[in-house]
PDB file of N, CA and C in Angstrom:
ATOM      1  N   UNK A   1       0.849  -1.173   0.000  1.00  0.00           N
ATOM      2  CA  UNK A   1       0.000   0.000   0.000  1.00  0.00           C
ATOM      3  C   UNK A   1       0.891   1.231   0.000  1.00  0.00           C
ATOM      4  N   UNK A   2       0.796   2.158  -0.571  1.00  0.00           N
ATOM      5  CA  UNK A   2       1.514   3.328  -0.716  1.00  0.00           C
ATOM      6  C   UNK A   2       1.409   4.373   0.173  1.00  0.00           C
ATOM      7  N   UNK A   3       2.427   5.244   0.754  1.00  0.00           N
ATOM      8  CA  UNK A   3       1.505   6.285   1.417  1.00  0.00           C
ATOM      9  C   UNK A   3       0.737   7.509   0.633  1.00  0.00           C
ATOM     10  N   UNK A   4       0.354   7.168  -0.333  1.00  0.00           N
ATOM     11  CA  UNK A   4      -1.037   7.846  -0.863  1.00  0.00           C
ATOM     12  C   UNK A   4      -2.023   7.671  -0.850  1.00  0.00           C
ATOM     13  N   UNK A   5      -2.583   6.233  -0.292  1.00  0.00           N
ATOM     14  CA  UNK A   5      -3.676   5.911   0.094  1.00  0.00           C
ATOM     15  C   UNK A   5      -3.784   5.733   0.864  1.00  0.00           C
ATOM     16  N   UNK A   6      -3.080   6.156   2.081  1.00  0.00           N
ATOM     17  CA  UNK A   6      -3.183   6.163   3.500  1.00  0.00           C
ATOM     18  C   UNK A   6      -3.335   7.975   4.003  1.00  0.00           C
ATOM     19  N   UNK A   7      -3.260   8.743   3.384  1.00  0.00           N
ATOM     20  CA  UNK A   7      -2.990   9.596   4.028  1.00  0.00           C
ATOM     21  C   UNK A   7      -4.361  10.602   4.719  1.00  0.00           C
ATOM     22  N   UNK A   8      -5.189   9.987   4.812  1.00  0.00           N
ATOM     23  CA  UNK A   8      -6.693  10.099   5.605  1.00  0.00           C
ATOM     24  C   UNK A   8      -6.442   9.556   6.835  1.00  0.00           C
ATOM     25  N   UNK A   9      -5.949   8.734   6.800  1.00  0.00           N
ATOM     26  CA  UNK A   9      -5.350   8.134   7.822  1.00  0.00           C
ATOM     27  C   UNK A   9      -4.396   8.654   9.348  1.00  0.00           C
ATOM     28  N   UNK A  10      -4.003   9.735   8.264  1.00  0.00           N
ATOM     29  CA  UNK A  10      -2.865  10.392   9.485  1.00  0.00           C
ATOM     30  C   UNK A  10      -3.552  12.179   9.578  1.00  0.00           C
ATOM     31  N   UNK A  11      -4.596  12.012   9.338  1.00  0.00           N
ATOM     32  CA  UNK A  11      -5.246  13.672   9.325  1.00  0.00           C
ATOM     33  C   UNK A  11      -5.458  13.673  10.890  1.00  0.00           C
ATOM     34  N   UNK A  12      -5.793  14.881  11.681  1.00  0.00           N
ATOM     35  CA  UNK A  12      -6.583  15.228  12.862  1.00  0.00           C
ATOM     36  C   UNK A  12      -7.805  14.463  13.092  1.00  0.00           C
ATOM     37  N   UNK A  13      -8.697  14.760  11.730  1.00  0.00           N
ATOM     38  CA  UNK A  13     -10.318  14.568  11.915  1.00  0.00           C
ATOM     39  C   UNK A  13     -10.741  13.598  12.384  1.00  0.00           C
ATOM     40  N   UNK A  14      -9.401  12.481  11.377  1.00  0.00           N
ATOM     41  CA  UNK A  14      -9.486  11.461  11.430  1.00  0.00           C
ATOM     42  C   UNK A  14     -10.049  10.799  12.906  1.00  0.00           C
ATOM     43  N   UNK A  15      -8.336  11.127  13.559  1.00  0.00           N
ATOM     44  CA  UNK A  15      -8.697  10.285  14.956  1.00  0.00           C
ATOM     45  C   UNK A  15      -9.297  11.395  15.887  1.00  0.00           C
ATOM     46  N   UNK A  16      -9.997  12.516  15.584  1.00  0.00           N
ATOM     47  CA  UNK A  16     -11.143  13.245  16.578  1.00  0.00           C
ATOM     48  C   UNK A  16     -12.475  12.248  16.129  1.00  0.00           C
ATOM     49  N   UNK A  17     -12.570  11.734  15.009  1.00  0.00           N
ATOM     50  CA  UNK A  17     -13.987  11.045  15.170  1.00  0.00           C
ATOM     51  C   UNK A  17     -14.265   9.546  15.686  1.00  0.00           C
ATOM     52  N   UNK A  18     -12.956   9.303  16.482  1.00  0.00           N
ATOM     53  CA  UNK A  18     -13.091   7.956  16.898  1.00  0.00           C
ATOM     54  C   UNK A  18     -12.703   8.088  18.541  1.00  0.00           C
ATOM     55  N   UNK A  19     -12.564   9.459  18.727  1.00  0.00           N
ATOM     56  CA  UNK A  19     -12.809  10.004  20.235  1.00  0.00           C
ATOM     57  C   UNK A  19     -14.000   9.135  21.055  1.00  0.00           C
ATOM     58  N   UNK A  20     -14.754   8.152  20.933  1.00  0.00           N
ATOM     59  CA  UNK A  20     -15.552   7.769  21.673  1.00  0.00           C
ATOM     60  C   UNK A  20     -14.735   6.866  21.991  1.00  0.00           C
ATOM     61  N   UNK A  21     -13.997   6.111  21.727  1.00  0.00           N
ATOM     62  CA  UNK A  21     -12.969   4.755  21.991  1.00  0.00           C
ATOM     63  C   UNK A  21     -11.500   5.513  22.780  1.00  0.00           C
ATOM     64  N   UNK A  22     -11.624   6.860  23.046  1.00  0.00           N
ATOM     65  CA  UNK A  22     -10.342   7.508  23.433  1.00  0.00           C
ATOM     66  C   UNK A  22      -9.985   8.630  23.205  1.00  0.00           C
ATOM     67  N   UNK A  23      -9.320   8.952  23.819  1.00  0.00           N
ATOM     68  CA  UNK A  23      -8.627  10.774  23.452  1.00  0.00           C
ATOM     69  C   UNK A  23      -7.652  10.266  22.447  1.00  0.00           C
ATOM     70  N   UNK A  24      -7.712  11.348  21.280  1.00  0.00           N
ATOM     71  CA  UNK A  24      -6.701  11.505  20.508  1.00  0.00           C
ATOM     72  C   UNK A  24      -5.249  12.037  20.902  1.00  0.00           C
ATOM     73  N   UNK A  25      -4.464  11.172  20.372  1.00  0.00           N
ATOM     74  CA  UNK A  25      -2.995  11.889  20.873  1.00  0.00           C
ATOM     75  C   UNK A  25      -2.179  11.757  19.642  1.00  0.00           C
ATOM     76  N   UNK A  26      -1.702  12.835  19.524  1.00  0.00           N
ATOM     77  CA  UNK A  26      -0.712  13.237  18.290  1.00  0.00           C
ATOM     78  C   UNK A  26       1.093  12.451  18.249  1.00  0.00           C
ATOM     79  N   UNK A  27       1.565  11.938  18.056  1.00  0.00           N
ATOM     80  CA  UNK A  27       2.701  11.799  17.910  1.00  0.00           C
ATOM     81  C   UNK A  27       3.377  12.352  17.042  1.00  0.00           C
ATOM     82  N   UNK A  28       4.087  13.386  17.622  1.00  0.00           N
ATOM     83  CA  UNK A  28       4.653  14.630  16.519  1.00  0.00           C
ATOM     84  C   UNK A  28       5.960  13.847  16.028  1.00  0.00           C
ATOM     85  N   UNK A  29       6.688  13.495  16.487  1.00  0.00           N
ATOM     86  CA  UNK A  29       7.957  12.784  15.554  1.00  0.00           C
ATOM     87  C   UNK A  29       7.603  11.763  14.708  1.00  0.00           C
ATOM     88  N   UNK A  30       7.043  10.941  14.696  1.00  0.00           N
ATOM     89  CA  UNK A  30       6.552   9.868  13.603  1.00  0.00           C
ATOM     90  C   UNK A  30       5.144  10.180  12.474  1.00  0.00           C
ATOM     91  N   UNK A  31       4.725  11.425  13.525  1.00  0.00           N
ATOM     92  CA  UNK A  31       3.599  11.844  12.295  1.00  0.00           C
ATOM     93  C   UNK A  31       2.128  11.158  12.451  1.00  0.00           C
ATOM     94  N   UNK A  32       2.204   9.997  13.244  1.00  0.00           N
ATOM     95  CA  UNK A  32       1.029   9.520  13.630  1.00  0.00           C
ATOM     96  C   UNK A  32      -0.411  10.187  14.508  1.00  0.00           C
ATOM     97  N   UNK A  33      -1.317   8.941  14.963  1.00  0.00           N
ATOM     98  CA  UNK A  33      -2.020   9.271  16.055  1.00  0.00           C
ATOM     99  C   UNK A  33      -2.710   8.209  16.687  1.00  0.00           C
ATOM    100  N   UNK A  34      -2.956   8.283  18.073  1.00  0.00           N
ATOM    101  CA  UNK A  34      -3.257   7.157  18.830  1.00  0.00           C
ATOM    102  C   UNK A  34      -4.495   7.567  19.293  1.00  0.00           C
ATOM    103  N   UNK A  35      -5.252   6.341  20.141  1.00  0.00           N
ATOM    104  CA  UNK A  35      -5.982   6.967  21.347  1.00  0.00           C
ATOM    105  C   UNK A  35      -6.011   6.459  22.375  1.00  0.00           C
ATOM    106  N   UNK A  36      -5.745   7.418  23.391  1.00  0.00           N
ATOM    107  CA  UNK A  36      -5.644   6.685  24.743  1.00  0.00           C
ATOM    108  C   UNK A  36      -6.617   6.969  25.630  1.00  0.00           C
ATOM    109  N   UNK A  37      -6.539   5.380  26.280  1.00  0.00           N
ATOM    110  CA  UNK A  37      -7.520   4.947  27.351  1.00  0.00           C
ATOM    111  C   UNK A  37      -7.308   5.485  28.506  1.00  0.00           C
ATOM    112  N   UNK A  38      -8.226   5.286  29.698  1.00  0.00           N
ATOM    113  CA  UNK A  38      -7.898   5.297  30.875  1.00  0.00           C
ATOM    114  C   UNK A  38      -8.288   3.738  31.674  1.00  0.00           C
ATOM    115  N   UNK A  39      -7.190   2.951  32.022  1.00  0.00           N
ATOM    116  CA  UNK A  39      -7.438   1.722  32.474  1.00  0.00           C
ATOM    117  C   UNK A  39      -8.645   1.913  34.016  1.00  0.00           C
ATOM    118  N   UNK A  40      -9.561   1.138  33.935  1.00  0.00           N
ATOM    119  CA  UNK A  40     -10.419   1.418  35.273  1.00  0.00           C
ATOM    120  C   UNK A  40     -10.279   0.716  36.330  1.00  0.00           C
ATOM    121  N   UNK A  41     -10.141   1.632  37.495  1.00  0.00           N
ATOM    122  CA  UNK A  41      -9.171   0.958  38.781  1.00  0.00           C
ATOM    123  C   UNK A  41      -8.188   1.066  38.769  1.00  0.00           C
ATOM    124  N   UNK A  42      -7.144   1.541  37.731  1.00  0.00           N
ATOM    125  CA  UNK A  42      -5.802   1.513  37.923  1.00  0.00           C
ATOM    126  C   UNK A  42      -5.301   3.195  37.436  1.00  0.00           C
ATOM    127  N   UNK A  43      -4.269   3.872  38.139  1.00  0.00           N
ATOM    128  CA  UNK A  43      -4.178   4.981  37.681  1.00  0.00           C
ATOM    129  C   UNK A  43      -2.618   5.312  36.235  1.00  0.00           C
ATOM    130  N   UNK A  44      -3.510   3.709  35.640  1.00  0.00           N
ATOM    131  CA  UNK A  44      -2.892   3.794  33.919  1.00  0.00           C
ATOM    132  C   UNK A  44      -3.552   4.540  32.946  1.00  0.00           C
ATOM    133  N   UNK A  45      -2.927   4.487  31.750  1.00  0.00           N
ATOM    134  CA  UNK A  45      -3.540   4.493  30.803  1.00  0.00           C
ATOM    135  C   UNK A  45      -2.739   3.324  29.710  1.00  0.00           C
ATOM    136  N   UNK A  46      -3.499   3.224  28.721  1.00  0.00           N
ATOM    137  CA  UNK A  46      -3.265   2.598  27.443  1.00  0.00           C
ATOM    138  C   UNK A  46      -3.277   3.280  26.175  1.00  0.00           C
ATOM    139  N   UNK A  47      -3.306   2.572  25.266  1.00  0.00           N
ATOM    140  CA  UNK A  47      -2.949   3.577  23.582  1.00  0.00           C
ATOM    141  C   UNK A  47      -3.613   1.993  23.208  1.00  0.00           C
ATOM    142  N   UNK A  48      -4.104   2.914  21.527  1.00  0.00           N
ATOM    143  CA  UNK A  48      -4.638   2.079  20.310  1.00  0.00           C
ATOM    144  C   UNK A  48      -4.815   2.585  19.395  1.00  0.00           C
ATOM    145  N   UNK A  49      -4.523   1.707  18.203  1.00  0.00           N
ATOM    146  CA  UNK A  49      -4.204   2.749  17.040  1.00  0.00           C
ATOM    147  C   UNK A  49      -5.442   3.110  16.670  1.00  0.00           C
ATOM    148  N   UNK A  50      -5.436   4.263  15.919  1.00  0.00           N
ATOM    149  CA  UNK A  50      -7.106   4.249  14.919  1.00  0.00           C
ATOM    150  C   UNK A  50      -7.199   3.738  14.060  1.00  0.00           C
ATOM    151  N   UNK A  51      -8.366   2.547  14.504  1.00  0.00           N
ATOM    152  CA  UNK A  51      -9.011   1.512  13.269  1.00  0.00           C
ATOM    153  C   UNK A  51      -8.976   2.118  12.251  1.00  0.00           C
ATOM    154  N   UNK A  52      -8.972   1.488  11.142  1.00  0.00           N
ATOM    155  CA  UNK A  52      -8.127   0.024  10.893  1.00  0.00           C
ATOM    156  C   UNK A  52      -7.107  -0.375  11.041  1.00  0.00           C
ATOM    157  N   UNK A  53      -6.262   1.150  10.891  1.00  0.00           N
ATOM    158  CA  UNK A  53      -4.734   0.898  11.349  1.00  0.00           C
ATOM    159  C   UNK A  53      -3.953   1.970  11.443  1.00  0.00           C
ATOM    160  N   UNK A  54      -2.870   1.644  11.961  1.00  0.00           N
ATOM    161  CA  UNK A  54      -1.988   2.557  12.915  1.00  0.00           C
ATOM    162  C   UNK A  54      -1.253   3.211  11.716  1.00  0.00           C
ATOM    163  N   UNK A  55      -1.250   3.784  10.875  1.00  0.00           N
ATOM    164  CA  UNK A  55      -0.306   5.085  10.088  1.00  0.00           C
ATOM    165  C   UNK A  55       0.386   6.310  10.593  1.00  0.00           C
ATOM    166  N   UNK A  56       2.258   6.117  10.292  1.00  0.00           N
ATOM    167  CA  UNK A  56       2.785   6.954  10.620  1.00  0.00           C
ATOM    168  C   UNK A  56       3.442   7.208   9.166  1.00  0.00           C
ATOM    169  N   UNK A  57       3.849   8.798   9.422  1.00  0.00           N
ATOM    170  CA  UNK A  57       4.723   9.681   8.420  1.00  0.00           C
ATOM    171  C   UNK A  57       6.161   8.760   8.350  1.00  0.00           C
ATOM    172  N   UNK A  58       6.520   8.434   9.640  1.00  0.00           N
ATOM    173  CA  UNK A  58       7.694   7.706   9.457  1.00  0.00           C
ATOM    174  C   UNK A  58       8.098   6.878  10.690  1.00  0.00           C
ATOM    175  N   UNK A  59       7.951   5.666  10.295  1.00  0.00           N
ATOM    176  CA  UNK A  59       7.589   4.624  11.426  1.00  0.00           C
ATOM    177  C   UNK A  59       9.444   4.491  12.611  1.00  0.00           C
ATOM    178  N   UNK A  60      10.415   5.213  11.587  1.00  0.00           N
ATOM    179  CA  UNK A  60      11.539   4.887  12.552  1.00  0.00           C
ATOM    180  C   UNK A  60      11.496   5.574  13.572  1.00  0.00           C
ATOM    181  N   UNK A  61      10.542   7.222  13.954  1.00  0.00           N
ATOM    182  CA  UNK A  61      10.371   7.749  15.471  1.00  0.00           C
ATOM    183  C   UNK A  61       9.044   7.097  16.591  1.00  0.00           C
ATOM    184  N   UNK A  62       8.700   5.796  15.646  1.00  0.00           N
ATOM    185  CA  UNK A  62       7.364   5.681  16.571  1.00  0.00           C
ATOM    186  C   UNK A  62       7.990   5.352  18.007  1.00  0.00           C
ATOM    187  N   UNK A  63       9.073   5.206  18.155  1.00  0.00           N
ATOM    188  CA  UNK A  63       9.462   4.597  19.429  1.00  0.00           C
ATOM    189  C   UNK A  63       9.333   5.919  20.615  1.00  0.00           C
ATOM    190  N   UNK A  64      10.022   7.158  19.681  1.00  0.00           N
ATOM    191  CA  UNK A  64      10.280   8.607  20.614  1.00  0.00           C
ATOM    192  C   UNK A  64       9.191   8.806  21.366  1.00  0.00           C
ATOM    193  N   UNK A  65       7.575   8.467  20.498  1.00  0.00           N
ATOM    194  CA  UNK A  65       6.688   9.225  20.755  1.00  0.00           C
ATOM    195  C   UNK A  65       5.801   8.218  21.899  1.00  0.00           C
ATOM    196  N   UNK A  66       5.947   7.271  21.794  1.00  0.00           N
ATOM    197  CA  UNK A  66       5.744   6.339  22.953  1.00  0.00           C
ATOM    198  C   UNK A  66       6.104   6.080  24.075  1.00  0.00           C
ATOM    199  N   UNK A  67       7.178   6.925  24.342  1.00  0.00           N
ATOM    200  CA  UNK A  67       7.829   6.248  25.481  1.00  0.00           C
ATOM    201  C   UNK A  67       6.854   6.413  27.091  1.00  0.00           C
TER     202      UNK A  67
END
Protein backbone atom coordinates (compact mmCIF):
# COMPACT_ATOMS: atom_id res chain seq x y z
CA UNK A 1 0.00 0.00 0.00
CA UNK A 2 1.51 3.33 -0.72
CA UNK A 3 1.50 6.29 1.42
CA UNK A 4 -1.04 7.85 -0.86
CA UNK A 5 -3.68 5.91 0.09
CA UNK A 6 -3.18 6.16 3.50
CA UNK A 7 -2.99 9.60 4.03
CA UNK A 8 -6.69 10.10 5.60
CA UNK A 9 -5.35 8.13 7.82
CA UNK A 10 -2.86 10.39 9.49
CA UNK A 11 -5.25 13.67 9.33
CA UNK A 12 -6.58 15.23 12.86
CA UNK A 13 -10.32 14.57 11.91
CA UNK A 14 -9.49 11.46 11.43
CA UNK A 15 -8.70 10.28 14.96
CA UNK A 16 -11.14 13.25 16.58
CA UNK A 17 -13.99 11.04 15.17
CA UNK A 18 -13.09 7.96 16.90
CA UNK A 19 -12.81 10.00 20.24
CA UNK A 20 -15.55 7.77 21.67
CA UNK A 21 -12.97 4.76 21.99
CA UNK A 22 -10.34 7.51 23.43
CA UNK A 23 -8.63 10.77 23.45
CA UNK A 24 -6.70 11.51 20.51
CA UNK A 25 -2.99 11.89 20.87
CA UNK A 26 -0.71 13.24 18.29
CA UNK A 27 2.70 11.80 17.91
CA UNK A 28 4.65 14.63 16.52
CA UNK A 29 7.96 12.78 15.55
CA UNK A 30 6.55 9.87 13.60
CA UNK A 31 3.60 11.84 12.30
CA UNK A 32 1.03 9.52 13.63
CA UNK A 33 -2.02 9.27 16.05
CA UNK A 34 -3.26 7.16 18.83
CA UNK A 35 -5.98 6.97 21.35
CA UNK A 36 -5.64 6.68 24.74
CA UNK A 37 -7.52 4.95 27.35
CA UNK A 38 -7.90 5.30 30.87
CA UNK A 39 -7.44 1.72 32.47
CA UNK A 40 -10.42 1.42 35.27
CA UNK A 41 -9.17 0.96 38.78
CA UNK A 42 -5.80 1.51 37.92
CA UNK A 43 -4.18 4.98 37.68
CA UNK A 44 -2.89 3.79 33.92
CA UNK A 45 -3.54 4.49 30.80
CA UNK A 46 -3.27 2.60 27.44
CA UNK A 47 -2.95 3.58 23.58
CA UNK A 48 -4.64 2.08 20.31
CA UNK A 49 -4.20 2.75 17.04
CA UNK A 50 -7.11 4.25 14.92
CA UNK A 51 -9.01 1.51 13.27
CA UNK A 52 -8.13 0.02 10.89
CA UNK A 53 -4.73 0.90 11.35
CA UNK A 54 -1.99 2.56 12.91
CA UNK A 55 -0.31 5.09 10.09
CA UNK A 56 2.79 6.95 10.62
CA UNK A 57 4.72 9.68 8.42
CA UNK A 58 7.69 7.71 9.46
CA UNK A 59 7.59 4.62 11.43
CA UNK A 60 11.54 4.89 12.55
CA UNK A 61 10.37 7.75 15.47
CA UNK A 62 7.36 5.68 16.57
CA UNK A 63 9.46 4.60 19.43
CA UNK A 64 10.28 8.61 20.61
CA UNK A 65 6.69 9.23 20.76
CA UNK A 66 5.74 6.34 22.95
CA UNK A 67 7.83 6.25 25.48
Amino acid sequence: MSSKNITGYLHPLFAASLAEFGTPRELPECGGWILERKILGFPYRDAMGCYPLLACKDWAHLSEDVK
